[in-house]
PDB file of N, CA and C in Angstrom:
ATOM      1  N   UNK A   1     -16.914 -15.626   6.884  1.00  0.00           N
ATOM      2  CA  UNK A   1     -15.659 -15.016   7.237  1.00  0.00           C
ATOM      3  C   UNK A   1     -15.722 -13.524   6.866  1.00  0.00           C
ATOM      4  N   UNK A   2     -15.434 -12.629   7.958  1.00  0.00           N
ATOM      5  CA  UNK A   2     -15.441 -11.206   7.449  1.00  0.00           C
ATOM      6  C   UNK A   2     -14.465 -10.794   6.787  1.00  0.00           C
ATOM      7  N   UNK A   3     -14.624  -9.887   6.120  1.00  0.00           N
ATOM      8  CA  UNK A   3     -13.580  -9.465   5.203  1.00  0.00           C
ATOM      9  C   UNK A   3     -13.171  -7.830   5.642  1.00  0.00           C
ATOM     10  N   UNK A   4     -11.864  -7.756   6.150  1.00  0.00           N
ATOM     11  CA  UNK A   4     -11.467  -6.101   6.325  1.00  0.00           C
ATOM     12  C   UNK A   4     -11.307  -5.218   5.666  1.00  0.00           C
ATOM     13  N   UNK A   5     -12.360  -4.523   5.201  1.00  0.00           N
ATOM     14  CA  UNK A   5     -12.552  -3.471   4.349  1.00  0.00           C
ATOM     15  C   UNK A   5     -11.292  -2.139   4.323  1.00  0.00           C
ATOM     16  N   UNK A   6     -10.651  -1.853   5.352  1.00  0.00           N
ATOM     17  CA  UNK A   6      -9.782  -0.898   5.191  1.00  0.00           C
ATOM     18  C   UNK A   6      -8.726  -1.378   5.611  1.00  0.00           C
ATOM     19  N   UNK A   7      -8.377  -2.891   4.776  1.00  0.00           N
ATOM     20  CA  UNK A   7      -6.996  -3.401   4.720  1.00  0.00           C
ATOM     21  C   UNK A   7      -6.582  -2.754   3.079  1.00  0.00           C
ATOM     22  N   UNK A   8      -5.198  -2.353   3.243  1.00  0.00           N
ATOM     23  CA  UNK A   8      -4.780  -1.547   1.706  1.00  0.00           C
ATOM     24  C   UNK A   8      -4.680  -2.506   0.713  1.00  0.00           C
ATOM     25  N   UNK A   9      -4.801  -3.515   1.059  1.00  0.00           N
ATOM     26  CA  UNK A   9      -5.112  -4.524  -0.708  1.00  0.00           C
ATOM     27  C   UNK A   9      -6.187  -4.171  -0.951  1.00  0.00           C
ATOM     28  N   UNK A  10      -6.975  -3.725  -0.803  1.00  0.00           N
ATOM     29  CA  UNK A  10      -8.116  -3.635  -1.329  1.00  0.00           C
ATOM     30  C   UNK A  10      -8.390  -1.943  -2.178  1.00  0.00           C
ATOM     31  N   UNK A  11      -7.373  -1.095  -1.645  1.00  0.00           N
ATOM     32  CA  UNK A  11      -7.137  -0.037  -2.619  1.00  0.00           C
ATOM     33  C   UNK A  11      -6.193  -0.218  -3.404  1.00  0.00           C
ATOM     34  N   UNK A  12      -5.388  -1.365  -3.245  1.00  0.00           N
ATOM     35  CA  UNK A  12      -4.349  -1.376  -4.045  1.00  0.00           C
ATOM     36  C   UNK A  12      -5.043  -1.959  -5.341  1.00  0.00           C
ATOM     37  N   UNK A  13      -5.866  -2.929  -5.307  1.00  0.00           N
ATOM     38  CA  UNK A  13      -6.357  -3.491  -5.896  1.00  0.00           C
ATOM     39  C   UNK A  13      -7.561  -2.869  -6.982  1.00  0.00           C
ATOM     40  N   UNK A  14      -8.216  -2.044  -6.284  1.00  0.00           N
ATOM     41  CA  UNK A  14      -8.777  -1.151  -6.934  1.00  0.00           C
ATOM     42  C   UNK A  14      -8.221  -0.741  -7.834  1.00  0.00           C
ATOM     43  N   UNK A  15      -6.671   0.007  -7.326  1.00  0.00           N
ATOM     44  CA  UNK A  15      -5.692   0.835  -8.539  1.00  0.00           C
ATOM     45  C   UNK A  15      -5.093  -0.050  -9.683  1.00  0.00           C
ATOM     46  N   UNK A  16      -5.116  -1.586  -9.276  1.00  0.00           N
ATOM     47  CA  UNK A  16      -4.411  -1.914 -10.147  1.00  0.00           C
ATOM     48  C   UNK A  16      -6.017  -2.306 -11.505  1.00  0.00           C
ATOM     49  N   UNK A  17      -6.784  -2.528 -10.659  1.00  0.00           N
ATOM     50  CA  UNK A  17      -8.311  -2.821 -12.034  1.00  0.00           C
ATOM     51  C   UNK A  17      -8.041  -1.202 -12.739  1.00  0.00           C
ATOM     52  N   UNK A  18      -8.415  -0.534 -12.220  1.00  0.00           N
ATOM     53  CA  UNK A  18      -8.724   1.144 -12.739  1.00  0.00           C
ATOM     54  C   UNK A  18      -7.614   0.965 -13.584  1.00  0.00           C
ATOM     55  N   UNK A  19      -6.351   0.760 -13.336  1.00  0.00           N
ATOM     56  CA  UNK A  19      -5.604   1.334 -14.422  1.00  0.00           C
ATOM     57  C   UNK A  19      -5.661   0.337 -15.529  1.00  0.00           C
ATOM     58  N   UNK A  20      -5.527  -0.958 -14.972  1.00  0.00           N
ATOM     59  CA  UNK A  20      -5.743  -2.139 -16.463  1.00  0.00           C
ATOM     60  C   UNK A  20      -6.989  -1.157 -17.226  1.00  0.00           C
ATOM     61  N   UNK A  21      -7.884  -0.909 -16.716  1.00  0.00           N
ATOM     62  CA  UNK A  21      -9.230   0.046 -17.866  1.00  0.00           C
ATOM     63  C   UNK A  21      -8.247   1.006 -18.112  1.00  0.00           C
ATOM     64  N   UNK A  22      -7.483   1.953 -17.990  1.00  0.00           N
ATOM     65  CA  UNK A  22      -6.879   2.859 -18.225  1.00  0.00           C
ATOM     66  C   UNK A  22      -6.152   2.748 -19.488  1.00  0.00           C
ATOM     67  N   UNK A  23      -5.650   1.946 -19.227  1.00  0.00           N
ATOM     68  CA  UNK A  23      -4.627   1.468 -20.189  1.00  0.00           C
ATOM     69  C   UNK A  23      -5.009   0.830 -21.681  1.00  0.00           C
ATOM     70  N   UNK A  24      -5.484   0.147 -21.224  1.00  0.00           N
ATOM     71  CA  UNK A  24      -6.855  -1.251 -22.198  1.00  0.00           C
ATOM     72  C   UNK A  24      -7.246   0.230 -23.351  1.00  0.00           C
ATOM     73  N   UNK A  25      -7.954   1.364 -22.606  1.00  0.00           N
ATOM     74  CA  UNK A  25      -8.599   2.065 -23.340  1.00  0.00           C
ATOM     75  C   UNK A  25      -7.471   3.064 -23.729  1.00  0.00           C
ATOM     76  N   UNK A  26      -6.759   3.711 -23.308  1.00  0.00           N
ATOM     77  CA  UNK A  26      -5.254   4.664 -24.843  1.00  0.00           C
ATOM     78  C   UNK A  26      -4.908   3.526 -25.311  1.00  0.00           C
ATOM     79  N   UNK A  27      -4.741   1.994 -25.240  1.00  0.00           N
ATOM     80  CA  UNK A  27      -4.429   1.290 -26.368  1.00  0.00           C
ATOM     81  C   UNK A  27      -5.202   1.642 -27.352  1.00  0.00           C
ATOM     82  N   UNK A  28      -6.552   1.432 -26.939  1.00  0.00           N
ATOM     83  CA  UNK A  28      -7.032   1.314 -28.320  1.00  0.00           C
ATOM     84  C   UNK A  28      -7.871   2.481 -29.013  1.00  0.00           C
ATOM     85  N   UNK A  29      -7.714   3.833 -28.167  1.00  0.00           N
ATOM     86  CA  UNK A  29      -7.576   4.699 -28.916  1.00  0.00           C
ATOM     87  C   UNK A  29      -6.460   5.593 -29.470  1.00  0.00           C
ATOM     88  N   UNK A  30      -5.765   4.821 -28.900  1.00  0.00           N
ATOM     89  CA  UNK A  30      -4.329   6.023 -29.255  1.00  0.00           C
ATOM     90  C   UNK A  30      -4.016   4.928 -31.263  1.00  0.00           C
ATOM     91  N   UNK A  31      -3.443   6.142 -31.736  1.00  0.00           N
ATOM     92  CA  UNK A  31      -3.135   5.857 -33.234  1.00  0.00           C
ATOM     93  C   UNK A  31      -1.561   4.922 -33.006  1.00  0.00           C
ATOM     94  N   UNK A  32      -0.771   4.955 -32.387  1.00  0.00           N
ATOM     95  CA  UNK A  32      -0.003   4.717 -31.824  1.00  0.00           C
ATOM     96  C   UNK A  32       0.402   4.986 -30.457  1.00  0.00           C
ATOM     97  N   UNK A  33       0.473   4.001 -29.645  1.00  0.00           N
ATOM     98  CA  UNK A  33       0.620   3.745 -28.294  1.00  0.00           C
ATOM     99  C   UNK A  33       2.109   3.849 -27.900  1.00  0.00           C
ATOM    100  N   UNK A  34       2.665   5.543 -27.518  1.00  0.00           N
ATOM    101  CA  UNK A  34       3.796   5.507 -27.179  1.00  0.00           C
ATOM    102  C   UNK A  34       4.009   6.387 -26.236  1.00  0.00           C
ATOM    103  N   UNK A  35       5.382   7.229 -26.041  1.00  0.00           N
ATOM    104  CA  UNK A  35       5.594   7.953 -24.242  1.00  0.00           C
ATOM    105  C   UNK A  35       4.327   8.782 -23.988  1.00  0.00           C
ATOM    106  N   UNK A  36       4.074   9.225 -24.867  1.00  0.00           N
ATOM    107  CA  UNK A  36       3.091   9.765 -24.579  1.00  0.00           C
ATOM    108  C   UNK A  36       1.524   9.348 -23.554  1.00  0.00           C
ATOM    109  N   UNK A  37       1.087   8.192 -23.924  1.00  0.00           N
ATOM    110  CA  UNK A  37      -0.297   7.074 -23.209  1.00  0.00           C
ATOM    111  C   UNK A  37       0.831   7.080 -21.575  1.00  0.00           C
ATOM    112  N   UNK A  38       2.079   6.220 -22.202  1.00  0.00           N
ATOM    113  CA  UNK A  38       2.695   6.049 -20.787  1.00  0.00           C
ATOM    114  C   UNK A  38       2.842   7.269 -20.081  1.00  0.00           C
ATOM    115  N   UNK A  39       3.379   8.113 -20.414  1.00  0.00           N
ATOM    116  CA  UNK A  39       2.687   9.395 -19.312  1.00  0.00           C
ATOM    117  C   UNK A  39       2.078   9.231 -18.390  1.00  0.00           C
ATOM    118  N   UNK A  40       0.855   9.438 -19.583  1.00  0.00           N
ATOM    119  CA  UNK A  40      -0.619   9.814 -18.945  1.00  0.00           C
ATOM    120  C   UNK A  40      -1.358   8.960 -17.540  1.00  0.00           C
ATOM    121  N   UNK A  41      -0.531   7.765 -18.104  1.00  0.00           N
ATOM    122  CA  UNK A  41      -0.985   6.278 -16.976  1.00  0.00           C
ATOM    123  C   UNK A  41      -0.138   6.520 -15.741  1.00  0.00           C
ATOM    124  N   UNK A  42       0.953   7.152 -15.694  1.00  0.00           N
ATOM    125  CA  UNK A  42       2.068   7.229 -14.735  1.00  0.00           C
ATOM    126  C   UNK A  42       1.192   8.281 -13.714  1.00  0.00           C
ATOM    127  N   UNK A  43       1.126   9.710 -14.440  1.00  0.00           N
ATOM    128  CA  UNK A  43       0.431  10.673 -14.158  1.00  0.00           C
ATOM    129  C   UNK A  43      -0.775  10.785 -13.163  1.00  0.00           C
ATOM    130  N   UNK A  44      -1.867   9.497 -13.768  1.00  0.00           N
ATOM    131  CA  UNK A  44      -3.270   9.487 -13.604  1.00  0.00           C
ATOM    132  C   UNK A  44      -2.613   8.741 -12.242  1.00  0.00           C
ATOM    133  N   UNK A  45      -2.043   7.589 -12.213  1.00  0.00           N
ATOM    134  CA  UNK A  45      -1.572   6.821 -11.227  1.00  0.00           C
ATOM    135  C   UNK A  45      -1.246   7.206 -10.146  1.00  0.00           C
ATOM    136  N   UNK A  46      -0.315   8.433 -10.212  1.00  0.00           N
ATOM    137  CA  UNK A  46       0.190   9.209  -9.024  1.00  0.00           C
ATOM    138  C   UNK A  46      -0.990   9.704  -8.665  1.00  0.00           C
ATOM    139  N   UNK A  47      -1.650  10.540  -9.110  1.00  0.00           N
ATOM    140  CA  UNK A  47      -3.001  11.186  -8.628  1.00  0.00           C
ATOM    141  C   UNK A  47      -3.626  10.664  -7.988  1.00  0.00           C
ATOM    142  N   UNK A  48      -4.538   9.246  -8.392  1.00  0.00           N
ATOM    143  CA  UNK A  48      -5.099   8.572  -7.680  1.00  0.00           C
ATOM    144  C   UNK A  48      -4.752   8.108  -6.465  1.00  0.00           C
ATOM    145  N   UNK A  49      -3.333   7.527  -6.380  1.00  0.00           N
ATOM    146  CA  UNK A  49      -2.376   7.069  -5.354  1.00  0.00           C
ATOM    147  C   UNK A  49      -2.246   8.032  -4.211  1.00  0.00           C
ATOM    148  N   UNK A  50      -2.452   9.578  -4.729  1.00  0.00           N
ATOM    149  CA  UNK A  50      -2.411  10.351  -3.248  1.00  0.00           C
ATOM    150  C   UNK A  50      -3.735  10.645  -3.177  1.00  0.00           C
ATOM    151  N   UNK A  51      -4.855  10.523  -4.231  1.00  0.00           N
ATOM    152  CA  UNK A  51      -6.142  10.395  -3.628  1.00  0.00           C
ATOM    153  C   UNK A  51      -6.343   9.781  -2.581  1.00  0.00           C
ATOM    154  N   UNK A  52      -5.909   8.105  -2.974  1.00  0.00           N
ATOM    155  CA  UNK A  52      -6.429   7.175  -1.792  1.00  0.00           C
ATOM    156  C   UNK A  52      -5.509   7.253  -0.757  1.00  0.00           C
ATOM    157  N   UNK A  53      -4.166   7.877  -0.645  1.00  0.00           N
ATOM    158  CA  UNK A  53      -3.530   8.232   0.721  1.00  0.00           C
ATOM    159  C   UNK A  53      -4.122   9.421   1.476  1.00  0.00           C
ATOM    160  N   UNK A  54      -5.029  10.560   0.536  1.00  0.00           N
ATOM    161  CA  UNK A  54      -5.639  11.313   1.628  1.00  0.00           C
ATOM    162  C   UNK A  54      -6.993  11.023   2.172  1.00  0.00           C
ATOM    163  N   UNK A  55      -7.482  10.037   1.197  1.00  0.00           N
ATOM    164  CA  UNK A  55      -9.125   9.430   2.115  1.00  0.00           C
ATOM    165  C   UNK A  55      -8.590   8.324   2.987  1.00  0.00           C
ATOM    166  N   UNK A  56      -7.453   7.528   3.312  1.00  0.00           N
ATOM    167  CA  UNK A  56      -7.608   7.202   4.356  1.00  0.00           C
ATOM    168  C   UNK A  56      -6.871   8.009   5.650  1.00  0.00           C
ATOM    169  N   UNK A  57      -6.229   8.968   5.454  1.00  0.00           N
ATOM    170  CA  UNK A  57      -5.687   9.764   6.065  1.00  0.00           C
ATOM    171  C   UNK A  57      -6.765  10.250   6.604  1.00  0.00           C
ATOM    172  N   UNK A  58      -7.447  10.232   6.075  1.00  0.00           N
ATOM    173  CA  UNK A  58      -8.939  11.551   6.955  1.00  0.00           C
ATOM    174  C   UNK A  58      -9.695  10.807   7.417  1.00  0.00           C
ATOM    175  N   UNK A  59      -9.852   9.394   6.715  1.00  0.00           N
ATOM    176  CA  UNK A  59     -10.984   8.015   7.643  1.00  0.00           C
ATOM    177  C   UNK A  59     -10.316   7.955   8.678  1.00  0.00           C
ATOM    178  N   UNK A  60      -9.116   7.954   9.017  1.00  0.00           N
ATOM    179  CA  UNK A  60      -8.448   7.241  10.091  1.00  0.00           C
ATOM    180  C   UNK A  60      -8.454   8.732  11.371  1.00  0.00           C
ATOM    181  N   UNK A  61      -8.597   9.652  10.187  1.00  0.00           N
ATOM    182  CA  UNK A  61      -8.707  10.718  11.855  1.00  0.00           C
ATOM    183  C   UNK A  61      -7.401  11.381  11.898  1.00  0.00           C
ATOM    184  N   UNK A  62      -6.838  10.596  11.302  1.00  0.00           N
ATOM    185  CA  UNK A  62      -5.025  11.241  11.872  1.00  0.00           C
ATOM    186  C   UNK A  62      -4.065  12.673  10.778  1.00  0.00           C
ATOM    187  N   UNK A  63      -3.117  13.186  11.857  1.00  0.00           N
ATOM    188  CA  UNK A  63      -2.949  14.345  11.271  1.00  0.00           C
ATOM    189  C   UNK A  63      -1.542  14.419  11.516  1.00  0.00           C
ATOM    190  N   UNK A  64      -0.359  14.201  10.643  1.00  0.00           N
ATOM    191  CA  UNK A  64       0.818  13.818  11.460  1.00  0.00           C
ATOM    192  C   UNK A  64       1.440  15.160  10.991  1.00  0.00           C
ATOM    193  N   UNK A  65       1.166  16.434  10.764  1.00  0.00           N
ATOM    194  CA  UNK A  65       1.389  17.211  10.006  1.00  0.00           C
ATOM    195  C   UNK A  65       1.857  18.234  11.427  1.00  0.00           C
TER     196      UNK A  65
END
């Protein structure tokens, strides 16, 4: 059975592993885990999130701009 590579679960999914490591790791280096880690995870999150909205924006060719 093939599997559709540029169906968005599969970046979604990505984002949600990446950040469990994200997270996993300011737990256990942060001295205390507070607004601060959450920030950073919110932060990193958004970033990535319009990362992967502009690589498929540009795989797909399209320019709605």
């Amino acid at each position: 059975m093939p599997r559709d590579v540029e169906h968005p679960v599969w970046s979604l999914l990505r984002l949600v592993i990446m950040f469990s490591g994200v997270t996993v790791f300011l737990y256990l280096n942060a001295s205390s885990f507070d607004e601060t880690e959450v920030t950073t995870i919110i932060e990193v999150m958004l970033l990535a999130g319009g990362f992967e909205m502009l690589k498929r924006k540009i795989a797909n060719g399209k320019d709605d701009s």
